[in-house]
PDB file of N, CA and C in Angstrom:
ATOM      1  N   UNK A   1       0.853  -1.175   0.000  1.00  0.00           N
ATOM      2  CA  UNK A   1       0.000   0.000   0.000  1.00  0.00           C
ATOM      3  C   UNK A   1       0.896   1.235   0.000  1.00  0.00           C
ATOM      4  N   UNK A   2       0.568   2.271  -1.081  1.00  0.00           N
ATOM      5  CA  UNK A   2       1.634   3.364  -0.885  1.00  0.00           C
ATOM      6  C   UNK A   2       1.188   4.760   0.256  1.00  0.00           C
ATOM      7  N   UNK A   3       2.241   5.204   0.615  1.00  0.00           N
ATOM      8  CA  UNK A   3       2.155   6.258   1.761  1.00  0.00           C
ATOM      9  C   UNK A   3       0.633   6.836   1.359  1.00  0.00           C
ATOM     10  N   UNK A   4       0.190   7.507   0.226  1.00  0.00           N
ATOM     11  CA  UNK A   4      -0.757   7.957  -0.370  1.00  0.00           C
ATOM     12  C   UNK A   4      -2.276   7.721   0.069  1.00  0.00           C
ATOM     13  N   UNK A   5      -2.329   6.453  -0.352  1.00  0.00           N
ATOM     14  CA  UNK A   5      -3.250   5.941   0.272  1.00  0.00           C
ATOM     15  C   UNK A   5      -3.332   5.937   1.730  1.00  0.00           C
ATOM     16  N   UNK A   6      -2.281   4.952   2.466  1.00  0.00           N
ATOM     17  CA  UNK A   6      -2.435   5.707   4.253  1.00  0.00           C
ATOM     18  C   UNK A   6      -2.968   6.613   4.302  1.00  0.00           C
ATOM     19  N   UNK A   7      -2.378   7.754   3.890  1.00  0.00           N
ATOM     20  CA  UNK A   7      -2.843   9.011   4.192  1.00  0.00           C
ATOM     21  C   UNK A   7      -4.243   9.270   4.243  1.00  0.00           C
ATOM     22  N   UNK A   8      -5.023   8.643   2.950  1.00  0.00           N
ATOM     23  CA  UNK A   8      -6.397   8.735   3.165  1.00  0.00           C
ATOM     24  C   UNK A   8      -7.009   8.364   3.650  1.00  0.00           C
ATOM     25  N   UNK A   9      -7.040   7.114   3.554  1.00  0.00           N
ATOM     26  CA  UNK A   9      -7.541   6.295   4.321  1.00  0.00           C
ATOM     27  C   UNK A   9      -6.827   5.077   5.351  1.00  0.00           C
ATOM     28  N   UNK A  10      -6.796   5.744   6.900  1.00  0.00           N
ATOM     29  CA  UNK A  10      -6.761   4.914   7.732  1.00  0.00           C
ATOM     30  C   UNK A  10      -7.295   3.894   8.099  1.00  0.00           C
ATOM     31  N   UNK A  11      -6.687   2.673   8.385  1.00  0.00           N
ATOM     32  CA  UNK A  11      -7.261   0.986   8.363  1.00  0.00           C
ATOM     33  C   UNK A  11      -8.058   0.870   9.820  1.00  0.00           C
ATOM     34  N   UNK A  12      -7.101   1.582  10.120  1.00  0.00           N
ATOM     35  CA  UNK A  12      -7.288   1.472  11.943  1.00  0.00           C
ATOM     36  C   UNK A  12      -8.462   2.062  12.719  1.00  0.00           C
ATOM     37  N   UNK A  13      -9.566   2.776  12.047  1.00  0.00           N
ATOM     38  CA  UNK A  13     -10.226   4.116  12.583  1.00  0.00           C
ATOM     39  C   UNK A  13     -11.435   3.902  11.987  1.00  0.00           C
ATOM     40  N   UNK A  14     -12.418   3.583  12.936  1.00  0.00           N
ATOM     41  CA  UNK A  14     -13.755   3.969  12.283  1.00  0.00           C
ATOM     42  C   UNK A  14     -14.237   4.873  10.865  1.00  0.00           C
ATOM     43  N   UNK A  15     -14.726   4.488  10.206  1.00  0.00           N
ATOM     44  CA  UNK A  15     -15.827   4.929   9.002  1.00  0.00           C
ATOM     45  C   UNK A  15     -16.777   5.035   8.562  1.00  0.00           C
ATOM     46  N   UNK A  16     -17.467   5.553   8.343  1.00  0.00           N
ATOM     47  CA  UNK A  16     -19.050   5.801   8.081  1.00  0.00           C
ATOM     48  C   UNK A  16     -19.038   6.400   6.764  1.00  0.00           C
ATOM     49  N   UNK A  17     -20.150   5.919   5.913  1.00  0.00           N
ATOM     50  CA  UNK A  17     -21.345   6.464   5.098  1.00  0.00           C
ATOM     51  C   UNK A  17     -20.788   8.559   5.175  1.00  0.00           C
ATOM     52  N   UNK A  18     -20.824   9.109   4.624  1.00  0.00           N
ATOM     53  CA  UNK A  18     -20.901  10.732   4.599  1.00  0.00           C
ATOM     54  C   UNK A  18     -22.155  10.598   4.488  1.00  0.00           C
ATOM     55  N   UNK A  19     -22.487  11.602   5.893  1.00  0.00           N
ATOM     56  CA  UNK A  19     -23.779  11.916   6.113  1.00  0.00           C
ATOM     57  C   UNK A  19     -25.301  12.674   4.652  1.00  0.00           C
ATOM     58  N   UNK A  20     -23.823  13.340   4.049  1.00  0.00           N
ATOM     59  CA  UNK A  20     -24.768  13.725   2.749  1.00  0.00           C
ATOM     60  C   UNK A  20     -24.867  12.745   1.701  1.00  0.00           C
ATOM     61  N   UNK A  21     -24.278  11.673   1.954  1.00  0.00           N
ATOM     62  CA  UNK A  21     -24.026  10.289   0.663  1.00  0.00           C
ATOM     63  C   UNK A  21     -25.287   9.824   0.874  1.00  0.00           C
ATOM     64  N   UNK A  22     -26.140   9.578  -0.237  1.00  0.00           N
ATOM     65  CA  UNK A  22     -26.942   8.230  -0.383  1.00  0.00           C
ATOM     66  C   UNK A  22     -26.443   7.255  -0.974  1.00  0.00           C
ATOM     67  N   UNK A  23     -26.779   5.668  -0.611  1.00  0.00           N
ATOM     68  CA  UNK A  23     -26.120   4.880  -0.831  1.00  0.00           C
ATOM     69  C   UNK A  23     -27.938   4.173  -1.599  1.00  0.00           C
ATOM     70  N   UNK A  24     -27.685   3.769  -3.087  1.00  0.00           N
ATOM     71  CA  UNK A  24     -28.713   3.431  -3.850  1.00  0.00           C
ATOM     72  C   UNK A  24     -28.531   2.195  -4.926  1.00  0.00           C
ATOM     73  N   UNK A  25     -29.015   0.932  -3.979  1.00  0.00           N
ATOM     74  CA  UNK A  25     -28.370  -0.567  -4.347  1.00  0.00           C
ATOM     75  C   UNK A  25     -29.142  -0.535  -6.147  1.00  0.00           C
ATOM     76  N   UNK A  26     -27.972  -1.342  -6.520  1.00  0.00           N
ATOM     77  CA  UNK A  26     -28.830  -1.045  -8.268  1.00  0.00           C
ATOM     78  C   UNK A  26     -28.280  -2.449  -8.609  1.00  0.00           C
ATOM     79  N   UNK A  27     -28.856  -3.028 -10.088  1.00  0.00           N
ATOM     80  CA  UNK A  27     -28.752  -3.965 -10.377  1.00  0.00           C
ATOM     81  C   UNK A  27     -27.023  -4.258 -10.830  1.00  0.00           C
ATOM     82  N   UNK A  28     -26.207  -3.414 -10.995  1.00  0.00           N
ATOM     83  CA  UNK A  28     -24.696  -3.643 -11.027  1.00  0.00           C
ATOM     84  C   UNK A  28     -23.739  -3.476  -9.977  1.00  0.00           C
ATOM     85  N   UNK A  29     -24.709  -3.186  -9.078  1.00  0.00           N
ATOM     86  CA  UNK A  29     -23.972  -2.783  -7.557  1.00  0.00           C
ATOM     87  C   UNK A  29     -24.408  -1.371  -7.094  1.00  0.00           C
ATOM     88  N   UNK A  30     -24.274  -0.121  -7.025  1.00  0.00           N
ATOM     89  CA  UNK A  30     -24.585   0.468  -6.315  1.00  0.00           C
ATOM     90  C   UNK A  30     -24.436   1.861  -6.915  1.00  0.00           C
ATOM     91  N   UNK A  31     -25.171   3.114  -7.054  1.00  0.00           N
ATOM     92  CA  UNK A  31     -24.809   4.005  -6.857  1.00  0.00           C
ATOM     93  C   UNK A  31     -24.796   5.398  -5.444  1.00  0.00           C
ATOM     94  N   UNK A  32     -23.777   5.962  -5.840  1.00  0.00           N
ATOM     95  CA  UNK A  32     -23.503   7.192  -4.364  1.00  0.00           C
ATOM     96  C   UNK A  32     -23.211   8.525  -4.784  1.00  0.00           C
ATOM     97  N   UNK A  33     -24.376   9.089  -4.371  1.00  0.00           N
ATOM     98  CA  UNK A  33     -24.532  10.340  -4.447  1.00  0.00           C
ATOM     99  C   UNK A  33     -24.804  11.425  -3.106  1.00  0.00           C
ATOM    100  N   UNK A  34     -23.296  12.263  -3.268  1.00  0.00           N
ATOM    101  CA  UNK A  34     -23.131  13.489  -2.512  1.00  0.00           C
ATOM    102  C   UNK A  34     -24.309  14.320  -2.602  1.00  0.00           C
ATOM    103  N   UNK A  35     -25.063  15.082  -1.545  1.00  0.00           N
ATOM    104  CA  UNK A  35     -25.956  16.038  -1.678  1.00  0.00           C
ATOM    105  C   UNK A  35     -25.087  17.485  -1.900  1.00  0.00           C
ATOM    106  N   UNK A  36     -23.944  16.790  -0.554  1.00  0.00           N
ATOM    107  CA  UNK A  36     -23.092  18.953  -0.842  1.00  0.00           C
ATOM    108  C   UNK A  36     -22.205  18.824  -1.626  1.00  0.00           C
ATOM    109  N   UNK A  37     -21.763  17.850  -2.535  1.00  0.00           N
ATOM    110  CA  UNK A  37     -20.963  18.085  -3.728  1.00  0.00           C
ATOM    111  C   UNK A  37     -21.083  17.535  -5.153  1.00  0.00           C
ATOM    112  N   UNK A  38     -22.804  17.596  -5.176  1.00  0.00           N
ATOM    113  CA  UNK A  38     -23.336  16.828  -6.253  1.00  0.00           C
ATOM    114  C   UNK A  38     -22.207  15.956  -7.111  1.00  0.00           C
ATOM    115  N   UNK A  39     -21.641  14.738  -6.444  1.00  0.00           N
ATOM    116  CA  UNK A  39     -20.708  14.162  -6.814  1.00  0.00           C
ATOM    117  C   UNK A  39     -21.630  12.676  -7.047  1.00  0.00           C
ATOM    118  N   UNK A  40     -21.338  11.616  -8.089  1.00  0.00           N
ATOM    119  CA  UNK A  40     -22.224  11.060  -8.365  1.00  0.00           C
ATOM    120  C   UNK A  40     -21.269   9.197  -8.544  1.00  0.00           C
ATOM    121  N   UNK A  41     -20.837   8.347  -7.924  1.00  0.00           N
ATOM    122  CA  UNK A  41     -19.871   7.411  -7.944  1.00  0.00           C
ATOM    123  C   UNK A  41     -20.939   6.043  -8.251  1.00  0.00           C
ATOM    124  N   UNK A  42     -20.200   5.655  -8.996  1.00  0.00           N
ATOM    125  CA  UNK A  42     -20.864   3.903  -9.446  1.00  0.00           C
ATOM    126  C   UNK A  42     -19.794   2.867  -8.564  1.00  0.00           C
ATOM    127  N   UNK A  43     -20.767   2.358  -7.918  1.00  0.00           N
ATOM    128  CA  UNK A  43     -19.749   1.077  -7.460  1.00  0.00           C
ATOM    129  C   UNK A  43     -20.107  -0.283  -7.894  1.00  0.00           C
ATOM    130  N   UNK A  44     -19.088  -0.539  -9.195  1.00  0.00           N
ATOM    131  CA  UNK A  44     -19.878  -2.058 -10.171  1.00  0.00           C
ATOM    132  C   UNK A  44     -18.980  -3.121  -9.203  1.00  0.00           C
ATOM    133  N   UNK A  45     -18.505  -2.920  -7.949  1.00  0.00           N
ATOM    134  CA  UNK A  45     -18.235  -4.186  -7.112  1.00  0.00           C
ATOM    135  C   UNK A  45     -19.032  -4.609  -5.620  1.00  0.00           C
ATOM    136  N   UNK A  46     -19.977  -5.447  -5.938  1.00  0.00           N
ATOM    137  CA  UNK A  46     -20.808  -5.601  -4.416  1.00  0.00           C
ATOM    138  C   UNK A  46     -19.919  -5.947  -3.489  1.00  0.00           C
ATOM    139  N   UNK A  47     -18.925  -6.535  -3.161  1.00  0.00           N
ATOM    140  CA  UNK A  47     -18.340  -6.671  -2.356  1.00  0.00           C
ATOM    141  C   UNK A  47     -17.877  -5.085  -1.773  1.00  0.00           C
ATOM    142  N   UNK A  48     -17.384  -4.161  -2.214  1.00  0.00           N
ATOM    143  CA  UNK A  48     -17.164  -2.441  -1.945  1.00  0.00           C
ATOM    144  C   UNK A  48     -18.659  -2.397  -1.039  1.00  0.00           C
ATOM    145  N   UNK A  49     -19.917  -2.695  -2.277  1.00  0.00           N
ATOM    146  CA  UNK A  49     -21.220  -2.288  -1.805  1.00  0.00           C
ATOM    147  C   UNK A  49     -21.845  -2.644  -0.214  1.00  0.00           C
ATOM    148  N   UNK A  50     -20.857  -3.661  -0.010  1.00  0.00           N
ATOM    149  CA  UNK A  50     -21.387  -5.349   1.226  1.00  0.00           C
ATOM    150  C   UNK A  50     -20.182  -4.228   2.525  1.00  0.00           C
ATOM    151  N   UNK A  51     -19.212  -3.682   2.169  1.00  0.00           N
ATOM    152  CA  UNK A  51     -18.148  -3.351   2.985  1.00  0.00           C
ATOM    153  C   UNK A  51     -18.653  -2.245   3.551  1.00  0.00           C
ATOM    154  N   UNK A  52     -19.605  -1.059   2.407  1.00  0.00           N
ATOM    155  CA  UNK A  52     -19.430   0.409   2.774  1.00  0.00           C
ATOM    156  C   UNK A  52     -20.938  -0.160   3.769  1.00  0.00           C
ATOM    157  N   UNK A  53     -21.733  -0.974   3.438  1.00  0.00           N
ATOM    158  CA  UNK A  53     -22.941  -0.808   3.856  1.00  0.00           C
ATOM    159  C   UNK A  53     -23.229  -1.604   5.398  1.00  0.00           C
ATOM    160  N   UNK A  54     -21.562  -2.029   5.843  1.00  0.00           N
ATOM    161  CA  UNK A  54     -21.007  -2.662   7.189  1.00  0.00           C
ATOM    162  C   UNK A  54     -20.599  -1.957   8.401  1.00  0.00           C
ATOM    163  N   UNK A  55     -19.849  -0.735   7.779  1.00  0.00           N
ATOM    164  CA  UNK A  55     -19.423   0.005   8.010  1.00  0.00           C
ATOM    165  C   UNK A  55     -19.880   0.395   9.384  1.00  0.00           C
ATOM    166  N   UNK A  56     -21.146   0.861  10.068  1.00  0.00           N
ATOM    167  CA  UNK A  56     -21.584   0.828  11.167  1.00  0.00           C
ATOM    168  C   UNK A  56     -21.484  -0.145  12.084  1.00  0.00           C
ATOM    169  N   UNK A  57     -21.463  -1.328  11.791  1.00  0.00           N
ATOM    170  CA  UNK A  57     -21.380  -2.878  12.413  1.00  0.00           C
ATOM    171  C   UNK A  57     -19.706  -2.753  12.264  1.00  0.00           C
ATOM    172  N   UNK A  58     -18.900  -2.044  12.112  1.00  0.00           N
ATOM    173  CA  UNK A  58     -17.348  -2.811  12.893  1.00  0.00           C
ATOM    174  C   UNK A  58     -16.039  -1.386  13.440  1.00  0.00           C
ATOM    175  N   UNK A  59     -15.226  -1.819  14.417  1.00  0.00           N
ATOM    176  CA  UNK A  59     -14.879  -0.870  14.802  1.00  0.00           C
ATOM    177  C   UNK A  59     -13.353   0.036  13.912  1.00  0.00           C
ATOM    178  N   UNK A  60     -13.347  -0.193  12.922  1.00  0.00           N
ATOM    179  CA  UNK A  60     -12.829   0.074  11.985  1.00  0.00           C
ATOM    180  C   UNK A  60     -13.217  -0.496  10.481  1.00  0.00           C
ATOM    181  N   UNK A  61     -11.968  -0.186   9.613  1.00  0.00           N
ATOM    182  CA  UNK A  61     -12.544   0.003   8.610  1.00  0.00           C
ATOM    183  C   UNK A  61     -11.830  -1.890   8.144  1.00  0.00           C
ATOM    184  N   UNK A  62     -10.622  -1.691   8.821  1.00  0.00           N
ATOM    185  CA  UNK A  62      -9.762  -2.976   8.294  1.00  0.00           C
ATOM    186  C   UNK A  62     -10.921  -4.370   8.805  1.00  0.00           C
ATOM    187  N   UNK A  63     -11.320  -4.200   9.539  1.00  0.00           N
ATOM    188  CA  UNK A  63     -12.462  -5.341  10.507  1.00  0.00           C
ATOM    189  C   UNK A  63     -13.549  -5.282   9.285  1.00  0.00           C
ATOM    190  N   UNK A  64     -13.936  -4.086   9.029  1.00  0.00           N
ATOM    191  CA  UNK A  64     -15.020  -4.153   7.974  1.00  0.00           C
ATOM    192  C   UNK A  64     -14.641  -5.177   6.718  1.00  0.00           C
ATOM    193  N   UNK A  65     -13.343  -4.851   6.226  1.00  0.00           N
ATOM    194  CA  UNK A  65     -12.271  -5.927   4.927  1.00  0.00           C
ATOM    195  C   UNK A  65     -12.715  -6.895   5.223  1.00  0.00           C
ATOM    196  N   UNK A  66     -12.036  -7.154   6.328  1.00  0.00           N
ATOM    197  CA  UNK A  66     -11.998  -8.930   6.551  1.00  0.00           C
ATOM    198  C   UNK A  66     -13.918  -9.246   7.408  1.00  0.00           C
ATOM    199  N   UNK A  67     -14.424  -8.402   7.490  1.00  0.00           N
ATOM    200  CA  UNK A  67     -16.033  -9.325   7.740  1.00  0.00           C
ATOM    201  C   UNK A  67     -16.476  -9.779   6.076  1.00  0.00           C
ATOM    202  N   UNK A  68     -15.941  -8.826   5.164  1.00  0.00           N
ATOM    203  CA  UNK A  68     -16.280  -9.319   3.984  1.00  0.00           C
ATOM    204  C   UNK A  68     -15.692 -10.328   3.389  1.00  0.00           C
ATOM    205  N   UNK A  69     -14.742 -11.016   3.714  1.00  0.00           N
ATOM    206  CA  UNK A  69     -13.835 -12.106   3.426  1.00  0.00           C
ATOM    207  C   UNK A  69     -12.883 -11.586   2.696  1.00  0.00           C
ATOM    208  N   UNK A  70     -12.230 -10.587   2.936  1.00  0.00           N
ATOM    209  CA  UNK A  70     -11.132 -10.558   2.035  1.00  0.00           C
ATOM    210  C   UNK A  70     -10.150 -10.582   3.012  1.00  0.00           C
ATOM    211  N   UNK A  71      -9.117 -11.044   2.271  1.00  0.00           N
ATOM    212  CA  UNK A  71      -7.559 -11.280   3.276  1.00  0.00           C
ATOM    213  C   UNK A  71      -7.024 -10.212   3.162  1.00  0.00           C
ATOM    214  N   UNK A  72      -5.624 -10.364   4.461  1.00  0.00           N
ATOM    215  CA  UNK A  72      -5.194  -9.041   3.713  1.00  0.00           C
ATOM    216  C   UNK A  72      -4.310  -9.076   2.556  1.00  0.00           C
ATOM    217  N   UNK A  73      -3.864 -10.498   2.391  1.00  0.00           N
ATOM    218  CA  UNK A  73      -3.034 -10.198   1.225  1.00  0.00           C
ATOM    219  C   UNK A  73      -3.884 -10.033  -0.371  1.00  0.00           C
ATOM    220  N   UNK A  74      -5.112 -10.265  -0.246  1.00  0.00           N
ATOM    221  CA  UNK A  74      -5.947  -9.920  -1.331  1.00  0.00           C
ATOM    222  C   UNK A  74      -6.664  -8.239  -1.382  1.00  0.00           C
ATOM    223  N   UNK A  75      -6.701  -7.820  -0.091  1.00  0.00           N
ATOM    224  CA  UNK A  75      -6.941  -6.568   0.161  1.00  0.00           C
ATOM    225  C   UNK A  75      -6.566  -5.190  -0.140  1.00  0.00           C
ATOM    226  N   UNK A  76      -5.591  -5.116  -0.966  1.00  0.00           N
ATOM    227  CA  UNK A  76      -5.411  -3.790  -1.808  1.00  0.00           C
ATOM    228  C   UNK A  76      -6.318  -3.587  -2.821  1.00  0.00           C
ATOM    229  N   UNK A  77      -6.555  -3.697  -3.796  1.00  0.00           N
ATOM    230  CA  UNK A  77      -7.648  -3.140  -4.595  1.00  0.00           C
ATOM    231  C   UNK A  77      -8.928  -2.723  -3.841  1.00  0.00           C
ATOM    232  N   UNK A  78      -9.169  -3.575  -2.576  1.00  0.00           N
ATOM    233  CA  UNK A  78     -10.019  -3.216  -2.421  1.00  0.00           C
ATOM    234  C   UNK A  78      -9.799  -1.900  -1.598  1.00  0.00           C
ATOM    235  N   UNK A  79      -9.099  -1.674  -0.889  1.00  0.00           N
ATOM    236  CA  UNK A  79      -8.249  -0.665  -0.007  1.00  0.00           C
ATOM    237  C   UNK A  79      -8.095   0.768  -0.902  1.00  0.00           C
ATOM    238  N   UNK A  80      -7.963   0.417  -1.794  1.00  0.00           N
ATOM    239  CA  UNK A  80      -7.350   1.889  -2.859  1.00  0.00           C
ATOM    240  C   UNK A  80      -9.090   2.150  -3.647  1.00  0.00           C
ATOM    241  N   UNK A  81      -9.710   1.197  -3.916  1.00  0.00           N
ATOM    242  CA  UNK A  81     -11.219   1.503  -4.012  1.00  0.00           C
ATOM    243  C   UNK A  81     -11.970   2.889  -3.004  1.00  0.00           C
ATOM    244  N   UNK A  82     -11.142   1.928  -1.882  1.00  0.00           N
ATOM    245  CA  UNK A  82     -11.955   2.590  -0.657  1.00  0.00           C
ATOM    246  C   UNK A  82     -11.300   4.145  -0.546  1.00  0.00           C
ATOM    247  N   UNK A  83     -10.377   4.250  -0.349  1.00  0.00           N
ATOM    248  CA  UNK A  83      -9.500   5.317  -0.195  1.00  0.00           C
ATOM    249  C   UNK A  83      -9.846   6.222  -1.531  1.00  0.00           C
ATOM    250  N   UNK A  84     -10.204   6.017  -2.637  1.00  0.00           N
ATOM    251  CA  UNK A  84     -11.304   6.858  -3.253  1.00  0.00           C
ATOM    252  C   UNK A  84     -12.025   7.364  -2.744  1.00  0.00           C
ATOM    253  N   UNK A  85     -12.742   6.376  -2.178  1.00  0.00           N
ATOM    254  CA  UNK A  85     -14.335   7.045  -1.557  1.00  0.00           C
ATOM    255  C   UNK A  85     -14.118   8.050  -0.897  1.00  0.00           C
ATOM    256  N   UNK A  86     -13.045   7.818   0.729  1.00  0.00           N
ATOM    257  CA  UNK A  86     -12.564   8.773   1.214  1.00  0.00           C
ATOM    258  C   UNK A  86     -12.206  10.133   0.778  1.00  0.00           C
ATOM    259  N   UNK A  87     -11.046   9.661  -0.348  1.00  0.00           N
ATOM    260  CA  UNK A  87     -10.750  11.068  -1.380  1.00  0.00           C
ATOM    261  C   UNK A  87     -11.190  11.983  -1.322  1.00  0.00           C
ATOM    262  N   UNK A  88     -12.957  11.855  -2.074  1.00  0.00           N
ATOM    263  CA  UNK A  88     -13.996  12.791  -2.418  1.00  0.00           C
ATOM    264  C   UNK A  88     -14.821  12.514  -1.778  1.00  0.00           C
ATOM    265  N   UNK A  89     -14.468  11.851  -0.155  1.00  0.00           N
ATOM    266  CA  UNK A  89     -15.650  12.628   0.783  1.00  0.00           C
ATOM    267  C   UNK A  89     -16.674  11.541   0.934  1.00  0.00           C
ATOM    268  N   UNK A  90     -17.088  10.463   0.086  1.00  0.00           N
ATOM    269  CA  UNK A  90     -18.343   9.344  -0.075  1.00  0.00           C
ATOM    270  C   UNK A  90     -18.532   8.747   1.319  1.00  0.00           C
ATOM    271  N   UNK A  91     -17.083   8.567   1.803  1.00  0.00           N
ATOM    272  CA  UNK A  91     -16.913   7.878   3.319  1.00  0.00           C
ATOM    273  C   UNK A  91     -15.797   8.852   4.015  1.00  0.00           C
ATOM    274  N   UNK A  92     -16.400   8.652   5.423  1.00  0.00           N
ATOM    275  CA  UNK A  92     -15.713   9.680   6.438  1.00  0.00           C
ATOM    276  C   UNK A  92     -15.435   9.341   7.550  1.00  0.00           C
ATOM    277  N   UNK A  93     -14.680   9.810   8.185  1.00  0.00           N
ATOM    278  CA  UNK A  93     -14.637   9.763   9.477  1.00  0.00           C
ATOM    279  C   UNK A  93     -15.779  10.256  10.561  1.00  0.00           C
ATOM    280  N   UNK A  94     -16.288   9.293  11.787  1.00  0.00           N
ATOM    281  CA  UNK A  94     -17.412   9.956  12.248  1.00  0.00           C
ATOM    282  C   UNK A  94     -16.974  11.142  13.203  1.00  0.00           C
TER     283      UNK A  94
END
């Protein structure tokens, strides 16, 4: 994982949903839409969809990974997915 990512997204630290995100299950997985930054994200991986929508149920974000079955050595893509979200705000810190 590069410094970069750390930076955004911490493994270690609770995450939540952004309070202005709707999260809107669709037949390819999911779309998420910002209210305060009319920002508009497709997520064509349910497993992302199964992780962000856990998110309340675990005390971080890395616990959230692995409730979804991913290892960690399979866990980067999904990690740098996530750290998107973070990026532009989709998921936050509570």
């Amino acid at each position: 994982m590069t410094t970069a990512v750390q930076d955004v997204l911490d493994l270690d630290v609770r995450w939540v949903l952004h309070p202005q995100v709707a999260l809107r299950p669709d037949s390819f997985g999911a779309l998420l839409y910002h209210f305060g930054t009319r920002k508009l994200s497709f997520l064509k991986n349910r497993t992302i969809v199964a992780i962000i929508e856990s998110l309340p149920d675990h005390r971080d974000m890395r616990s959230a990974i692995a409730a979804a079955g991913i290892s960690d050595s399979a866990s980067a893509p999904y990690v740098r997915a996530l750290a998107t979200l973070a990026d532009s705000n989709m998921i936050t810190r509570p």
